[in-house]
C-alpha atoms as a PDB file:
ATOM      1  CA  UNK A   1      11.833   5.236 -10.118  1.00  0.00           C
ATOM      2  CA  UNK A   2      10.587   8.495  -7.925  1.00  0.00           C
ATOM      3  CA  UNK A   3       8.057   8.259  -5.601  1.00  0.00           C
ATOM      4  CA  UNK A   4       5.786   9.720  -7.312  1.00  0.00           C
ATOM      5  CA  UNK A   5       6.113   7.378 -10.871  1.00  0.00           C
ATOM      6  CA  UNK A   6       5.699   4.856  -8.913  1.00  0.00           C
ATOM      7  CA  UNK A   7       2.423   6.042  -6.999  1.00  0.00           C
ATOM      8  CA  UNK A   8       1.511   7.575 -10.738  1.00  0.00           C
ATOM      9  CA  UNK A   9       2.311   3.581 -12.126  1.00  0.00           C
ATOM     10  CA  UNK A  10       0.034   2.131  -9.211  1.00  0.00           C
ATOM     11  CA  UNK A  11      -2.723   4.457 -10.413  1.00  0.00           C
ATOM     12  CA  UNK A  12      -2.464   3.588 -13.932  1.00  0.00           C
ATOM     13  CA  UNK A  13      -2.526   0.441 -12.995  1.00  0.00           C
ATOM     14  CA  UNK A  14      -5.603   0.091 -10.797  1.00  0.00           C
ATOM     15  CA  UNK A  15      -7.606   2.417 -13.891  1.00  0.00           C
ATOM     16  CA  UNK A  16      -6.699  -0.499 -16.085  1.00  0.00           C
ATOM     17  CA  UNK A  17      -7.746  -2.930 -14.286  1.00  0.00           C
ATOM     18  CA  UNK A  18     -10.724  -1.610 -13.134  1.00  0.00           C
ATOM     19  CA  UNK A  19     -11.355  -0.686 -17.496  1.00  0.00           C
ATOM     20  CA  UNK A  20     -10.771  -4.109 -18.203  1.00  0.00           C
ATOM     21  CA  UNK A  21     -12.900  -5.692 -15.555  1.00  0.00           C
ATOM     22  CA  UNK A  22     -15.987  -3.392 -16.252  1.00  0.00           C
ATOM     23  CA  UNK A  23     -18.993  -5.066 -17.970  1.00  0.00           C
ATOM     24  CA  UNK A  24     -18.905  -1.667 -20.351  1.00  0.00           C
ATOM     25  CA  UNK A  25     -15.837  -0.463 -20.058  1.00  0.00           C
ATOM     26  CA  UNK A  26     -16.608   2.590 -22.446  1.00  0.00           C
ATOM     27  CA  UNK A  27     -18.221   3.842 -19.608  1.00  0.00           C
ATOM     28  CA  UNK A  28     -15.729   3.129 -16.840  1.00  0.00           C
ATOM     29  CA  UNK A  29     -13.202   4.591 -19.193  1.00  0.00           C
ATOM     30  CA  UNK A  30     -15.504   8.154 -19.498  1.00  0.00           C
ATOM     31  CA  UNK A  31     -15.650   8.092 -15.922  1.00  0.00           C
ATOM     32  CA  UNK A  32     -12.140   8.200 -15.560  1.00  0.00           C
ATOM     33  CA  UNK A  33     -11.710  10.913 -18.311  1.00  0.00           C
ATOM     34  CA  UNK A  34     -14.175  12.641 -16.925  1.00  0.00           C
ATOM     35  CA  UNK A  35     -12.620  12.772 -13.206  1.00  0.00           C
ATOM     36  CA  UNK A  36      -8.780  13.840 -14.606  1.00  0.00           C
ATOM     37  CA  UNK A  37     -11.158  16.526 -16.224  1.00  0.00           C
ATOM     38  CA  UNK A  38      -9.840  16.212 -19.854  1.00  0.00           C
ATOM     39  CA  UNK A  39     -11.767  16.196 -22.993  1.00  0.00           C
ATOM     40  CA  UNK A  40     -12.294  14.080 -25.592  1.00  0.00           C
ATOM     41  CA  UNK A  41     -10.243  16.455 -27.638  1.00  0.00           C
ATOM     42  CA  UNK A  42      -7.112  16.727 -25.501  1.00  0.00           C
ATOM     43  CA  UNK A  43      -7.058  13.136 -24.582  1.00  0.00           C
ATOM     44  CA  UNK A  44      -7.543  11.872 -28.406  1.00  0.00           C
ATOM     45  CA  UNK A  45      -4.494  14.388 -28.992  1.00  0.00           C
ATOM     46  CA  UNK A  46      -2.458  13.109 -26.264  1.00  0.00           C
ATOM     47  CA  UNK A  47      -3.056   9.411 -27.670  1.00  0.00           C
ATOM     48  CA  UNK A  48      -2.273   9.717 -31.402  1.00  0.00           C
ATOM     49  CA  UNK A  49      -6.135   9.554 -32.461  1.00  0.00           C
ATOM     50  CA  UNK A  50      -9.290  11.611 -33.326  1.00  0.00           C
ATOM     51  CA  UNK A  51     -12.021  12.727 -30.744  1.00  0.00           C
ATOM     52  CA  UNK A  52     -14.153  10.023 -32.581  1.00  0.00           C
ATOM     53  CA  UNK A  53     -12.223   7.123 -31.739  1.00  0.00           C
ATOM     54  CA  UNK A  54     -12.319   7.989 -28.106  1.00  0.00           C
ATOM     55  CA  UNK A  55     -16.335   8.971 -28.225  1.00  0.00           C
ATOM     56  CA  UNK A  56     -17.093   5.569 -30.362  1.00  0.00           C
ATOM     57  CA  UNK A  57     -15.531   3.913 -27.274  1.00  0.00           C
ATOM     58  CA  UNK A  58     -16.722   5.441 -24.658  1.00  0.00           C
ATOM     59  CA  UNK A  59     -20.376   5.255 -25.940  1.00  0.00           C
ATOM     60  CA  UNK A  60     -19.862   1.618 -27.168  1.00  0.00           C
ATOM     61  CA  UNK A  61     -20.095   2.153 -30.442  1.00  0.00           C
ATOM     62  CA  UNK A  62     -16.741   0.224 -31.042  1.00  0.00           C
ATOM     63  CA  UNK A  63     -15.561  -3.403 -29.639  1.00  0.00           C
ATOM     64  CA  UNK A  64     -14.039  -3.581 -26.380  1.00  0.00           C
ATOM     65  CA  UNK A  65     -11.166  -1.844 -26.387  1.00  0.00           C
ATOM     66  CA  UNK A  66      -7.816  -4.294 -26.415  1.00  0.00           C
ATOM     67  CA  UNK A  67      -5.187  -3.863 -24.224  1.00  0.00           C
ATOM     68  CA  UNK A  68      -2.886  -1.611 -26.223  1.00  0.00           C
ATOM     69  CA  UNK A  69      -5.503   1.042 -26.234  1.00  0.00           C
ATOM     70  CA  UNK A  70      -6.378   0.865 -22.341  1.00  0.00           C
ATOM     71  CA  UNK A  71      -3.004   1.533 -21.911  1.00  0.00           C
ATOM     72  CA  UNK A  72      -2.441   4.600 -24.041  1.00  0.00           C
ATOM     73  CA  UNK A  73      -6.252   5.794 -22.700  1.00  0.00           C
ATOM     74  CA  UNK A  74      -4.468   5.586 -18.697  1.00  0.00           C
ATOM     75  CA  UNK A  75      -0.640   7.063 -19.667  1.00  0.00           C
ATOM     76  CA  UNK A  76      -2.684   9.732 -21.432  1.00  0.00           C
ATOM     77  CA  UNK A  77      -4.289  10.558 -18.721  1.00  0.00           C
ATOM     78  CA  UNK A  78      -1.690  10.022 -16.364  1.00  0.00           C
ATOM     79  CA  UNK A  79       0.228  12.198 -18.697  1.00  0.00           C
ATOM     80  CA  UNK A  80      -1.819  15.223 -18.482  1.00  0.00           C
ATOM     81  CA  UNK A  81      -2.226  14.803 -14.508  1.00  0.00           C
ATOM     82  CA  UNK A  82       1.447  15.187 -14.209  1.00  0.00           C
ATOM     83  CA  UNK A  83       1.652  18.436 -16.266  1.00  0.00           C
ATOM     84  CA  UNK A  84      -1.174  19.890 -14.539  1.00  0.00           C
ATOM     85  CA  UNK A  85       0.849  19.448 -11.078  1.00  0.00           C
ATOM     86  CA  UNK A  86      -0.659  15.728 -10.751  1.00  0.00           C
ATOM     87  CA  UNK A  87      -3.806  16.698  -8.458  1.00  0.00           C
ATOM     88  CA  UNK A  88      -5.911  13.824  -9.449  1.00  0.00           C
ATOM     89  CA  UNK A  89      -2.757  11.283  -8.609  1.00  0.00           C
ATOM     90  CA  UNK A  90      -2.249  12.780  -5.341  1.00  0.00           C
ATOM     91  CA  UNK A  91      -5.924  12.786  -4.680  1.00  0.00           C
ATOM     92  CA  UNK A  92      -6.044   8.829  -5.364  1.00  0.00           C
ATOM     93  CA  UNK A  93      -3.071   8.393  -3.487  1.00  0.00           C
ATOM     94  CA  UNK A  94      -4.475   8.527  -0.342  1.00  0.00           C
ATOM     95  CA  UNK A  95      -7.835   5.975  -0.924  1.00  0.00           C
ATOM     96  CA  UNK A  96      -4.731   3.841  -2.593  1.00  0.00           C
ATOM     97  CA  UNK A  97      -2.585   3.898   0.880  1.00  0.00           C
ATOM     98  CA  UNK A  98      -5.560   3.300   2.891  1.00  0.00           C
ATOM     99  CA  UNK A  99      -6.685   0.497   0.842  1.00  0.00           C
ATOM    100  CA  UNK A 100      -3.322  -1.162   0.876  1.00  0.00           C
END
């Protein structure tokens, strides 16, 4: 694994965790959309579903998402980072090597 999967893993990683954790994690998971700067529209694509899935879930109006959809949510957006040149990963690389 490169150096930079496995700095892109520990980022998916810590997004996950921090999803799962969150008393509403609809809007921890907007958050996160929100700083990769995607839409609704490009992530939805990227995962397989339509813009409404990932809206109902980010505003709550579905159950907390499980596990297999907090994964495709992060490697979505992970996804996208990497083509744009992965500025967001490198970004949160360095708060992730200072906090370690």
């Amino acid at each position: 694994m490169s150096a930079e999967d496995s700095l892109a893993k520990e980022v998916a990683i810590r997004i996950a965790g921090e999803i799962v954790l969150a008393k509403n994690p609809g809007e921890v998971m907007k958050r996160w959309r929100e700083r990769f700067n995607v839409s609704q529209v490009q992530l939805a694509k990227y995962m397989g579903v339509t813009p409404s899935v990932v809206s109902d879930y980010e505003g709550g109006r579905r159950k907390s998402p499980g596990a297999h959809l907090i994964r495709r949510y992060v490697e979505a957006l992970i996804a996208i980072d990497k083509e744009r040149g992965s500025p967001v990963i490198s970004e949160l690389s360095r708060f992730i090597a200072v906090s370690d």
